[in-house]
PDB file of N, CA and C in Angstrom:
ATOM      1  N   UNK A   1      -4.585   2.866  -4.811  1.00  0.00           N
ATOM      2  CA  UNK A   1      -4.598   1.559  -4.199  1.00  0.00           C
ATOM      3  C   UNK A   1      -4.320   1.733  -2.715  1.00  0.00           C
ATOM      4  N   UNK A   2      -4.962   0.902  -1.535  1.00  0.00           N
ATOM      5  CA  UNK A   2      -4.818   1.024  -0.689  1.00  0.00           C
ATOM      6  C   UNK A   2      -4.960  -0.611  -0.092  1.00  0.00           C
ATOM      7  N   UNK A   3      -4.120  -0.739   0.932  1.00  0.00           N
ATOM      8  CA  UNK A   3      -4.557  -2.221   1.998  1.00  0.00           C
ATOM      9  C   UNK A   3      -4.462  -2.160   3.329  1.00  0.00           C
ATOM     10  N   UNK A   4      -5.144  -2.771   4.055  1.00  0.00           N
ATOM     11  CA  UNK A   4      -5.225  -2.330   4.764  1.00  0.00           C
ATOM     12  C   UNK A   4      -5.561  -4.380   5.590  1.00  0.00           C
ATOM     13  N   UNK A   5      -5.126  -4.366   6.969  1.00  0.00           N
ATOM     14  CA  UNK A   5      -5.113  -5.992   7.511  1.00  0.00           C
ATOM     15  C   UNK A   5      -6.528  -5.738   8.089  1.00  0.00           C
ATOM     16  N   UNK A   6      -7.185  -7.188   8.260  1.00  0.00           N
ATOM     17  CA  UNK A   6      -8.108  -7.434   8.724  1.00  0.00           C
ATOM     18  C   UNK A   6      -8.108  -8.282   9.660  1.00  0.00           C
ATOM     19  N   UNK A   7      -8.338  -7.948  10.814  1.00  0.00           N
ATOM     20  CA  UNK A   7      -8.287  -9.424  11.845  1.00  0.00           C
ATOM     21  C   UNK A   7      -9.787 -10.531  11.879  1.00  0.00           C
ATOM     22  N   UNK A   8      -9.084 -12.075  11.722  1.00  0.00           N
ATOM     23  CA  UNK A   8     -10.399 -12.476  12.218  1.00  0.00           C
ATOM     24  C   UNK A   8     -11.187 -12.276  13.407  1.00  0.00           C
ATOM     25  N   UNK A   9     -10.680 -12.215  14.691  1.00  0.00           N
ATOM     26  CA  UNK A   9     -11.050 -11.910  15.840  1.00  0.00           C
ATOM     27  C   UNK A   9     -11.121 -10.208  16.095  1.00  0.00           C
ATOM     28  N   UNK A  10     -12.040  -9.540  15.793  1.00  0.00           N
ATOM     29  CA  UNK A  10     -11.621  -8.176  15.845  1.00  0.00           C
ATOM     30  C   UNK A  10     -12.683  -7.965  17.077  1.00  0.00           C
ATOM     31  N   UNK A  11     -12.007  -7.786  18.599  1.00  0.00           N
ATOM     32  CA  UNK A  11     -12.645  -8.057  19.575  1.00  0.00           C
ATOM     33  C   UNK A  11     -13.406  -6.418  20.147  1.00  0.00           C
ATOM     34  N   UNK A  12     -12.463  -5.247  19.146  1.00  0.00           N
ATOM     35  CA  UNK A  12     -12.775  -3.712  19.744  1.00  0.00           C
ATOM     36  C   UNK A  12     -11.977  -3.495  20.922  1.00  0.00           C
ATOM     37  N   UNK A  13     -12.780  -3.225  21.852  1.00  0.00           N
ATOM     38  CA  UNK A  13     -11.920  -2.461  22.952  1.00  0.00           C
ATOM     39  C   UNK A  13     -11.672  -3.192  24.063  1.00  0.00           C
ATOM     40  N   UNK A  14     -10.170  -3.415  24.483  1.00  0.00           N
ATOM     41  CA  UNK A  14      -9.752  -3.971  25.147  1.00  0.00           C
ATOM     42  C   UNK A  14     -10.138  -3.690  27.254  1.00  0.00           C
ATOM     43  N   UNK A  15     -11.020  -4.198  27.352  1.00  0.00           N
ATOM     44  CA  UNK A  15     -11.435  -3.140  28.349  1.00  0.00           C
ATOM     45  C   UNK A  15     -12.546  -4.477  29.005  1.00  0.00           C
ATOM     46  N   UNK A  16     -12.512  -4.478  30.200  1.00  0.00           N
ATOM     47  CA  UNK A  16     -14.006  -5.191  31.506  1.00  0.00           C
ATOM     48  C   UNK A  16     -14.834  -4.211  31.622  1.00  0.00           C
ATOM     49  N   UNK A  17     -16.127  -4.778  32.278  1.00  0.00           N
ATOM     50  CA  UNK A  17     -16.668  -4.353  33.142  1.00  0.00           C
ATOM     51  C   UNK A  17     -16.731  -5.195  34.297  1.00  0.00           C
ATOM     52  N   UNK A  18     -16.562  -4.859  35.964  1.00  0.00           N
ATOM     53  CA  UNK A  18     -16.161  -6.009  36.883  1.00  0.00           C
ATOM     54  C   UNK A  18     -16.294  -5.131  37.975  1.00  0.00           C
ATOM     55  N   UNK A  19     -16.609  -5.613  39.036  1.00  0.00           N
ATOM     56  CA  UNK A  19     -17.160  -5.534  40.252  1.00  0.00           C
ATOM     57  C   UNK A  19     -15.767  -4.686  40.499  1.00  0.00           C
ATOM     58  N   UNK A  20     -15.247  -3.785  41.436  1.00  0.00           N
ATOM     59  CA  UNK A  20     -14.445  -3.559  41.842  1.00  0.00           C
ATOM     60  C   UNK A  20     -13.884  -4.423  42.948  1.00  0.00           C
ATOM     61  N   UNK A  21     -12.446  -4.904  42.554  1.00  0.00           N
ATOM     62  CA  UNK A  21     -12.204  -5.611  43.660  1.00  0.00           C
ATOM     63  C   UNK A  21     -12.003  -6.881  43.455  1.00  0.00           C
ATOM     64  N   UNK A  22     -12.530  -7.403  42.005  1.00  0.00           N
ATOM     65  CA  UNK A  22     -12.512  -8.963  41.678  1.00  0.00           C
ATOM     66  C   UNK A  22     -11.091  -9.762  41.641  1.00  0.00           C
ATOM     67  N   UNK A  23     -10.783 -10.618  42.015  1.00  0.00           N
ATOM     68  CA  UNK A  23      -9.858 -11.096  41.997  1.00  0.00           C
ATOM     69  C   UNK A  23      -9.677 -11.689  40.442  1.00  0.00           C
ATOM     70  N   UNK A  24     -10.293 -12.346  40.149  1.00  0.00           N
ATOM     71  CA  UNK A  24     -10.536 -12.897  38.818  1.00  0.00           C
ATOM     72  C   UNK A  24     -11.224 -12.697  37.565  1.00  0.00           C
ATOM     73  N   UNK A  25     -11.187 -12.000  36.213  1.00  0.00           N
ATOM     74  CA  UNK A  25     -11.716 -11.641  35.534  1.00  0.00           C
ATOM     75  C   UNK A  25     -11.754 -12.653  34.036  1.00  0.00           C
ATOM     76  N   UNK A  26     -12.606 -13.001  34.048  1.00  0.00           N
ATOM     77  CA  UNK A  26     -12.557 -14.250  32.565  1.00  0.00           C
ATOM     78  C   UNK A  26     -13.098 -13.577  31.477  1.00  0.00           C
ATOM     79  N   UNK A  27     -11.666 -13.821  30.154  1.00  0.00           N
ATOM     80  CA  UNK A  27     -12.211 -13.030  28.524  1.00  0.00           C
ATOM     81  C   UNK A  27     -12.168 -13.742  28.036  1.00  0.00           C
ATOM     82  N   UNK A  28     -13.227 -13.869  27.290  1.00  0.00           N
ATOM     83  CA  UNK A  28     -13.842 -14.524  25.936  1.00  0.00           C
ATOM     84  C   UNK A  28     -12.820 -14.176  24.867  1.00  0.00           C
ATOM     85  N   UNK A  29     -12.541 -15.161  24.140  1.00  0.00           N
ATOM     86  CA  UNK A  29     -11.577 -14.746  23.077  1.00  0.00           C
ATOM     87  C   UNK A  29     -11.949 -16.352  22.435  1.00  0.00           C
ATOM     88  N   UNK A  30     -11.591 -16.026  20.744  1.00  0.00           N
ATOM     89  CA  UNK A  30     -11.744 -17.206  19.805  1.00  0.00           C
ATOM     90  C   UNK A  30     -10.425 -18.191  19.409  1.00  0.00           C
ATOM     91  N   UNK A  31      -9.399 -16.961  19.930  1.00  0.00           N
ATOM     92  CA  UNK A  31      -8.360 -17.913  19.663  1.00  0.00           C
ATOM     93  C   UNK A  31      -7.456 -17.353  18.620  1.00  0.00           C
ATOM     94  N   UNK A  32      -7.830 -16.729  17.343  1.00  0.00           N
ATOM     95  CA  UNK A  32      -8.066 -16.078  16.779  1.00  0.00           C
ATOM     96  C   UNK A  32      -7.347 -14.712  16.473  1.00  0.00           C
ATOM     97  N   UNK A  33      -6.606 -14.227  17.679  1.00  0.00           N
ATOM     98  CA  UNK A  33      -6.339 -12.580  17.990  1.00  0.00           C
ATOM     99  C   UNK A  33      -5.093 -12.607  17.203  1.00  0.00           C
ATOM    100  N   UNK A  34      -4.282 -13.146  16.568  1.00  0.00           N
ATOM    101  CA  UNK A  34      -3.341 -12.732  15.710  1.00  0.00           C
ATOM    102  C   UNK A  34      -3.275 -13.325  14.246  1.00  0.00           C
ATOM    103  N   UNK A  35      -4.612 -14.259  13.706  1.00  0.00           N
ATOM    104  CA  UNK A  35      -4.715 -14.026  12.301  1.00  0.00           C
ATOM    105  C   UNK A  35      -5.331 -13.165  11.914  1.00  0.00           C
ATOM    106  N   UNK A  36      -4.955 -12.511  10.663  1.00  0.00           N
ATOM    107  CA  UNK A  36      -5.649 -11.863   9.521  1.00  0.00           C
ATOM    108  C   UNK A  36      -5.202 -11.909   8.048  1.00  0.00           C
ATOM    109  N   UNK A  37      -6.004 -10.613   7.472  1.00  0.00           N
ATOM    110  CA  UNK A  37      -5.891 -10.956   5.958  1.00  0.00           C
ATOM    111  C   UNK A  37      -5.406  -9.713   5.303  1.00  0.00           C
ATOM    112  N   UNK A  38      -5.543  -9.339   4.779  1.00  0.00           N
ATOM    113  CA  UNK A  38      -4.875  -8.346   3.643  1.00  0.00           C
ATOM    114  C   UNK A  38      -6.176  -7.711   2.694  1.00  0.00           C
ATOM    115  N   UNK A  39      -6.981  -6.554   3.002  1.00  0.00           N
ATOM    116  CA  UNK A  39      -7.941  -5.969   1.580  1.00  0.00           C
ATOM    117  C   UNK A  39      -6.892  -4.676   1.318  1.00  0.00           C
ATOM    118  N   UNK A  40      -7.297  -4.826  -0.148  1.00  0.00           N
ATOM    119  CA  UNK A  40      -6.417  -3.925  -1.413  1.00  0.00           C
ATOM    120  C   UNK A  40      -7.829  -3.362  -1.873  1.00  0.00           C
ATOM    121  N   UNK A  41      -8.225  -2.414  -1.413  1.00  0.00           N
ATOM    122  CA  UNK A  41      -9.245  -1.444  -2.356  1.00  0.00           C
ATOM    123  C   UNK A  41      -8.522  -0.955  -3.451  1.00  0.00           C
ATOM    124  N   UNK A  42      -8.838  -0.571  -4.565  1.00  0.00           N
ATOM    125  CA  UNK A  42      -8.305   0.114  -5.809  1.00  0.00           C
ATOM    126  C   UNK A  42      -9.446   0.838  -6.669  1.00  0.00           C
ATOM    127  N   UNK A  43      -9.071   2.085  -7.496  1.00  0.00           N
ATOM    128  CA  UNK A  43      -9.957   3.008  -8.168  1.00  0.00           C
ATOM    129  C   UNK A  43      -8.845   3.299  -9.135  1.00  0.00           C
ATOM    130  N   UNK A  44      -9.337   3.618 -10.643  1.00  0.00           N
ATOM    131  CA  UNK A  44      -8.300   4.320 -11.636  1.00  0.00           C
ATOM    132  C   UNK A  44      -8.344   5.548 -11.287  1.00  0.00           C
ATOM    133  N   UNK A  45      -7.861   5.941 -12.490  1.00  0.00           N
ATOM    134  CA  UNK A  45      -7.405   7.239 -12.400  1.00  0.00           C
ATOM    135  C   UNK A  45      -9.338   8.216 -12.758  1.00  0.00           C
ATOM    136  N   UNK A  46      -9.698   7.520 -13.830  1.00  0.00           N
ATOM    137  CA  UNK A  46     -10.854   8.252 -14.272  1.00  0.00           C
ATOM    138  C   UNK A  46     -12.465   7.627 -13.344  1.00  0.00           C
ATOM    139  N   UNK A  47     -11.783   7.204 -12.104  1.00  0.00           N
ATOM    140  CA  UNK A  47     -12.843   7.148 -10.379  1.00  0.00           C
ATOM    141  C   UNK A  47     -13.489   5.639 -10.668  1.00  0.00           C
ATOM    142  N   UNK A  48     -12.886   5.094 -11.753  1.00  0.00           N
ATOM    143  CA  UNK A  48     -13.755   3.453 -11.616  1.00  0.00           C
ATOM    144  C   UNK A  48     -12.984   2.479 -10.419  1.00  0.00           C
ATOM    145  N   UNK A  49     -14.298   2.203  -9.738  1.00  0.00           N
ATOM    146  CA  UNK A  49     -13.497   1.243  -8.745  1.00  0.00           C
ATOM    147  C   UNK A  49     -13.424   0.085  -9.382  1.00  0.00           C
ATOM    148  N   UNK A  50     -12.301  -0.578  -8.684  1.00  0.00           N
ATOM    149  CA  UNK A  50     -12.102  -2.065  -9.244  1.00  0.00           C
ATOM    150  C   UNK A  50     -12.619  -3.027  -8.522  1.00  0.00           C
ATOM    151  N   UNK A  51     -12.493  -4.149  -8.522  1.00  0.00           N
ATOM    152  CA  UNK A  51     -12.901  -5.594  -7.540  1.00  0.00           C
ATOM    153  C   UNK A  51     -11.891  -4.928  -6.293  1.00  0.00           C
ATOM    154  N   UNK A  52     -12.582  -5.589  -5.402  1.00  0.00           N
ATOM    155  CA  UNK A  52     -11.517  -5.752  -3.887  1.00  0.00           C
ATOM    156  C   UNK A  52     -11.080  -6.972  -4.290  1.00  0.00           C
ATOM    157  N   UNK A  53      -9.974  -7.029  -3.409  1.00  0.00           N
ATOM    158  CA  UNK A  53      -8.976  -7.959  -3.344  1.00  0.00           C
ATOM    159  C   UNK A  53      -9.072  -8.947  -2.138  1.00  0.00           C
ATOM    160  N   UNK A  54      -9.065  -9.954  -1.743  1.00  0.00           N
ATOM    161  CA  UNK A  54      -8.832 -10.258   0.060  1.00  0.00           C
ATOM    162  C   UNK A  54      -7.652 -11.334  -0.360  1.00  0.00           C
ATOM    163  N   UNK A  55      -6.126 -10.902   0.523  1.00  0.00           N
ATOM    164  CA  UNK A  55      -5.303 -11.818   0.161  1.00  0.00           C
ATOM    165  C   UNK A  55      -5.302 -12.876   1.573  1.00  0.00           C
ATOM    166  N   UNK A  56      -5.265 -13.984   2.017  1.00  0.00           N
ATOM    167  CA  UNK A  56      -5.063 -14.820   2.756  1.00  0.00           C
ATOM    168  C   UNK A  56      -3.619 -15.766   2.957  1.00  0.00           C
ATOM    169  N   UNK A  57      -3.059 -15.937   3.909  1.00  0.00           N
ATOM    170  CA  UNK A  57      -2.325 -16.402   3.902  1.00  0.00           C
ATOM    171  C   UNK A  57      -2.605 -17.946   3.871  1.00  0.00           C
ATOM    172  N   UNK A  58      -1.507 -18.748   2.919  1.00  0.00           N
ATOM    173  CA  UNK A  58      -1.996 -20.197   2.371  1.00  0.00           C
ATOM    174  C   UNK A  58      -1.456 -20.260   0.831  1.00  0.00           C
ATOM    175  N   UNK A  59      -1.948 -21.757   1.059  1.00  0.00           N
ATOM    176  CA  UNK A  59      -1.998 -22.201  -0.429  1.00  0.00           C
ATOM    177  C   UNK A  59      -3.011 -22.329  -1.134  1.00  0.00           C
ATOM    178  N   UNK A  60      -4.376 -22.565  -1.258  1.00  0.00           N
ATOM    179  CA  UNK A  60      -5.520 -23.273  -0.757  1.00  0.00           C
ATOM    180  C   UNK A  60      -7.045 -22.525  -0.762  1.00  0.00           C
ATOM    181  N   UNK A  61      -7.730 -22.564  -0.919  1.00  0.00           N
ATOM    182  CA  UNK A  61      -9.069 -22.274  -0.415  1.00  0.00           C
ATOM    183  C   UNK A  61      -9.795 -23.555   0.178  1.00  0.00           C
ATOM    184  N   UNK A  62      -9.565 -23.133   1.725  1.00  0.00           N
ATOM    185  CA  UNK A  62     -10.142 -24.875   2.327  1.00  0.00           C
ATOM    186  C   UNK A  62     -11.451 -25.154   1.783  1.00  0.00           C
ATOM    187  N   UNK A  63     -11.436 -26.717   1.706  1.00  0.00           N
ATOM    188  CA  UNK A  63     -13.200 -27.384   1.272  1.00  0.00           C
ATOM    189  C   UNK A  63     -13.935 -26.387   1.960  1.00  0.00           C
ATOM    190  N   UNK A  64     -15.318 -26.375   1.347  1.00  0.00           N
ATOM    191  CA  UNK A  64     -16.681 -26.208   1.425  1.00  0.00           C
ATOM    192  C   UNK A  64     -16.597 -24.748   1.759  1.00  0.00           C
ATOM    193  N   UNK A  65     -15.486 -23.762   1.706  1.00  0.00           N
ATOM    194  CA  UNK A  65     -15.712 -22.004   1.271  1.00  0.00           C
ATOM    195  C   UNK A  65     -15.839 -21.930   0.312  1.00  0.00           C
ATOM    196  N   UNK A  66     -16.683 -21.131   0.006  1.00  0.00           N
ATOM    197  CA  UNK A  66     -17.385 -19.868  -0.759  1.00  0.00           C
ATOM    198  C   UNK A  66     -16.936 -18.851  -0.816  1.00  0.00           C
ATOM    199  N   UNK A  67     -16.650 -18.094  -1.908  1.00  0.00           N
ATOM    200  CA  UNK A  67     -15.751 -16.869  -1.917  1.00  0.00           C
ATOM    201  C   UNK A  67     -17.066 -15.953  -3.133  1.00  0.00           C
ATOM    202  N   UNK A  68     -17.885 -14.937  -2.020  1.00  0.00           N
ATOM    203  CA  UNK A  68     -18.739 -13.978  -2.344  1.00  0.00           C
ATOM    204  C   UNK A  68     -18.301 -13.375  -4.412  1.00  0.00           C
ATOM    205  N   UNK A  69     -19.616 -13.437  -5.111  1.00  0.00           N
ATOM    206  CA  UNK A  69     -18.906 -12.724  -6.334  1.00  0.00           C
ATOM    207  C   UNK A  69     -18.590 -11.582  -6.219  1.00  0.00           C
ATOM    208  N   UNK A  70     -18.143 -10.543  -6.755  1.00  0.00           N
ATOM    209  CA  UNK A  70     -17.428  -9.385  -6.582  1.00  0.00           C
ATOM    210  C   UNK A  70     -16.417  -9.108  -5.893  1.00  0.00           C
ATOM    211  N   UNK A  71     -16.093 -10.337  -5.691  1.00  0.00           N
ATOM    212  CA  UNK A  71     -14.521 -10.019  -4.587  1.00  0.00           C
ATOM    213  C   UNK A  71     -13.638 -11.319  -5.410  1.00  0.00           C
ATOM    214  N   UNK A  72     -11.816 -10.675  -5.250  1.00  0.00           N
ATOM    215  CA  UNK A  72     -11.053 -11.309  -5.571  1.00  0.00           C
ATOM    216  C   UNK A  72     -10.553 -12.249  -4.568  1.00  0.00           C
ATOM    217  N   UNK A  73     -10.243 -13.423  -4.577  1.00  0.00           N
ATOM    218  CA  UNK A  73      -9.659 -13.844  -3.527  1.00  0.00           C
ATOM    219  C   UNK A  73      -8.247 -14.740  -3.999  1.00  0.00           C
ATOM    220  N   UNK A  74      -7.562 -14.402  -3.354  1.00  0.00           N
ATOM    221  CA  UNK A  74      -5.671 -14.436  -3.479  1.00  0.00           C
ATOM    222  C   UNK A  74      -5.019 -14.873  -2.469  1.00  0.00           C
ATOM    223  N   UNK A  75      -4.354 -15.713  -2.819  1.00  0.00           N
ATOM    224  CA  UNK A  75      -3.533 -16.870  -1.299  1.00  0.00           C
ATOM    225  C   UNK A  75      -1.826 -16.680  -1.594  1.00  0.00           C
ATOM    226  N   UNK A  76      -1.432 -16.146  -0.596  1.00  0.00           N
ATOM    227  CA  UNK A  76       0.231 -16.754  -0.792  1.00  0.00           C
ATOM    228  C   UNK A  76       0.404 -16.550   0.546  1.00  0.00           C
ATOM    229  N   UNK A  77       2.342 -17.690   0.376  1.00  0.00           N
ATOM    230  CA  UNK A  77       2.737 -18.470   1.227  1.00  0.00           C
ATOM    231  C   UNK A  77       2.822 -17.278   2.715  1.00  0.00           C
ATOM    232  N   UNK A  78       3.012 -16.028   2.203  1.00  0.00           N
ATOM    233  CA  UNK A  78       3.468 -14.840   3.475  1.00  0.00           C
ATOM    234  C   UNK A  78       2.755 -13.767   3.059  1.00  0.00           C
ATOM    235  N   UNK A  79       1.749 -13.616   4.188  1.00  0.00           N
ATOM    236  CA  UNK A  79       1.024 -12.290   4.692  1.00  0.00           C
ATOM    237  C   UNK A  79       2.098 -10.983   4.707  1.00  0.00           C
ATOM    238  N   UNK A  80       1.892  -9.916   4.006  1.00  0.00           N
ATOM    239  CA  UNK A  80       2.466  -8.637   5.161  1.00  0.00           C
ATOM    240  C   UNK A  80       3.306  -7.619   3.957  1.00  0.00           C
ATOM    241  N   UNK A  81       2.881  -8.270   2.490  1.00  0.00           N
ATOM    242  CA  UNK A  81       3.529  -7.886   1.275  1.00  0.00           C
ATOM    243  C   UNK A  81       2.593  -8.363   0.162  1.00  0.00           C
ATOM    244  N   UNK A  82       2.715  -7.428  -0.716  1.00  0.00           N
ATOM    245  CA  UNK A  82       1.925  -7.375  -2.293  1.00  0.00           C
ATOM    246  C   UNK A  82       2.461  -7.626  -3.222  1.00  0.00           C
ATOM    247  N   UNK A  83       2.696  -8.255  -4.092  1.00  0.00           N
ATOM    248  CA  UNK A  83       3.627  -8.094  -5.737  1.00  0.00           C
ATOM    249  C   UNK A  83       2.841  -8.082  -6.646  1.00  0.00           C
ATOM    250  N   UNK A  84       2.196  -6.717  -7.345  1.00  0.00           N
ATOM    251  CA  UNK A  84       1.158  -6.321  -7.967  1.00  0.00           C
ATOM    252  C   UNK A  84       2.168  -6.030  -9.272  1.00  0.00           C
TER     253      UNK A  84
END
Protein backbone atom coordinates (compact mmCIF):
# COMPACT_ATOMS: atom_id res chain seq x y z
CA UNK A 1 0.00 0.00 0.00
CA UNK A 2 1.15 3.28 -0.77
CA UNK A 3 -0.36 7.22 -0.69
CA UNK A 4 0.74 9.59 -1.81
CA UNK A 5 -1.13 13.77 -1.84
CA UNK A 6 -2.30 15.21 -4.86
CA UNK A 7 -2.59 18.86 -5.40
CA UNK A 8 -5.41 20.45 -7.26
CA UNK A 9 -3.32 23.24 -8.57
CA UNK A 10 -0.17 21.36 -9.47
CA UNK A 11 1.52 24.42 -11.13
CA UNK A 12 5.35 22.43 -11.68
CA UNK A 13 8.08 24.68 -11.51
CA UNK A 14 8.15 27.56 -9.62
CA UNK A 15 10.10 29.74 -11.90
CA UNK A 16 9.39 33.20 -14.78
CA UNK A 17 10.45 33.92 -17.75
CA UNK A 18 10.86 38.02 -17.75
CA UNK A 19 12.69 40.60 -19.35
CA UNK A 20 15.59 41.30 -17.14
CA UNK A 21 15.03 44.12 -15.07
CA UNK A 22 11.14 44.01 -14.73
CA UNK A 23 9.87 45.61 -11.99
CA UNK A 24 6.70 43.67 -11.94
CA UNK A 25 6.06 40.09 -12.65
CA UNK A 26 2.26 38.70 -12.72
CA UNK A 27 1.48 34.64 -11.80
CA UNK A 28 -1.30 32.96 -12.82
CA UNK A 29 -2.47 30.84 -10.08
CA UNK A 30 -6.16 29.19 -9.46
CA UNK A 31 -6.29 29.77 -6.05
CA UNK A 32 -6.01 26.41 -5.43
CA UNK A 33 -2.12 25.94 -4.26
CA UNK A 34 -2.84 24.36 -0.91
CA UNK A 35 -5.79 21.89 -1.55
CA UNK A 36 -5.37 18.33 -2.19
CA UNK A 37 -6.30 14.77 -1.89
CA UNK A 38 -4.95 11.60 -0.73
CA UNK A 39 -4.36 8.32 -3.60
CA UNK A 40 -3.74 4.90 -1.77
CA UNK A 41 -2.49 2.56 -4.61
CA UNK A 42 -2.61 -1.09 -3.23
CA UNK A 43 -1.48 -4.72 -4.70
CA UNK A 44 -1.70 -8.19 -2.60
CA UNK A 45 0.62 -10.18 -1.85
CA UNK A 46 0.06 -12.66 -5.00
CA UNK A 47 0.61 -8.97 -7.53
CA UNK A 48 -3.33 -8.33 -7.87
CA UNK A 49 -3.86 -4.74 -7.92
CA UNK A 50 -6.73 -3.40 -6.16
CA UNK A 51 -9.13 -0.29 -6.92
CA UNK A 52 -7.32 3.10 -6.18
CA UNK A 53 -8.57 4.92 -3.58
CA UNK A 54 -8.94 9.01 -3.82
CA UNK A 55 -9.67 10.24 -0.24
CA UNK A 56 -11.02 13.98 -0.18
CA UNK A 57 -11.41 16.04 2.45
CA UNK A 58 -15.37 16.60 3.38
CA UNK A 59 -18.42 15.16 4.05
CA UNK A 60 -20.08 15.02 0.75
CA UNK A 61 -19.63 14.45 -2.89
CA UNK A 62 -20.77 17.98 -4.18
CA UNK A 63 -23.94 17.96 -6.77
CA UNK A 64 -23.41 17.15 -10.31
CA UNK A 65 -19.68 15.06 -9.72
CA UNK A 66 -19.05 12.08 -11.20
CA UNK A 67 -16.73 9.79 -9.67
CA UNK A 68 -14.91 7.68 -12.79
CA UNK A 69 -15.72 3.60 -12.38
CA UNK A 70 -12.70 1.91 -11.18
CA UNK A 71 -11.84 4.26 -8.62
CA UNK A 72 -12.86 4.41 -4.93
CA UNK A 73 -13.87 7.57 -3.69
CA UNK A 74 -13.71 8.33 0.27
CA UNK A 75 -14.45 11.63 2.21
CA UNK A 76 -13.50 12.42 5.80
CA UNK A 77 -13.64 15.28 8.07
CA UNK A 78 -9.31 15.53 8.07
CA UNK A 79 -6.92 15.07 5.23
CA UNK A 80 -3.30 13.85 6.23
CA UNK A 81 -4.30 10.23 7.88
CA UNK A 82 -5.79 6.72 6.88
CA UNK A 83 -7.76 4.27 9.20
CA UNK A 84 -7.67 1.21 7.01
Amino acid sequence: MDETPVWFDMTGWHFTINPKGEKTVHIHATGNEKNRFTVVLTCAADRTKLLPICIFKGKQMPRNEQVLPGVVVWFQKTVGWTQV
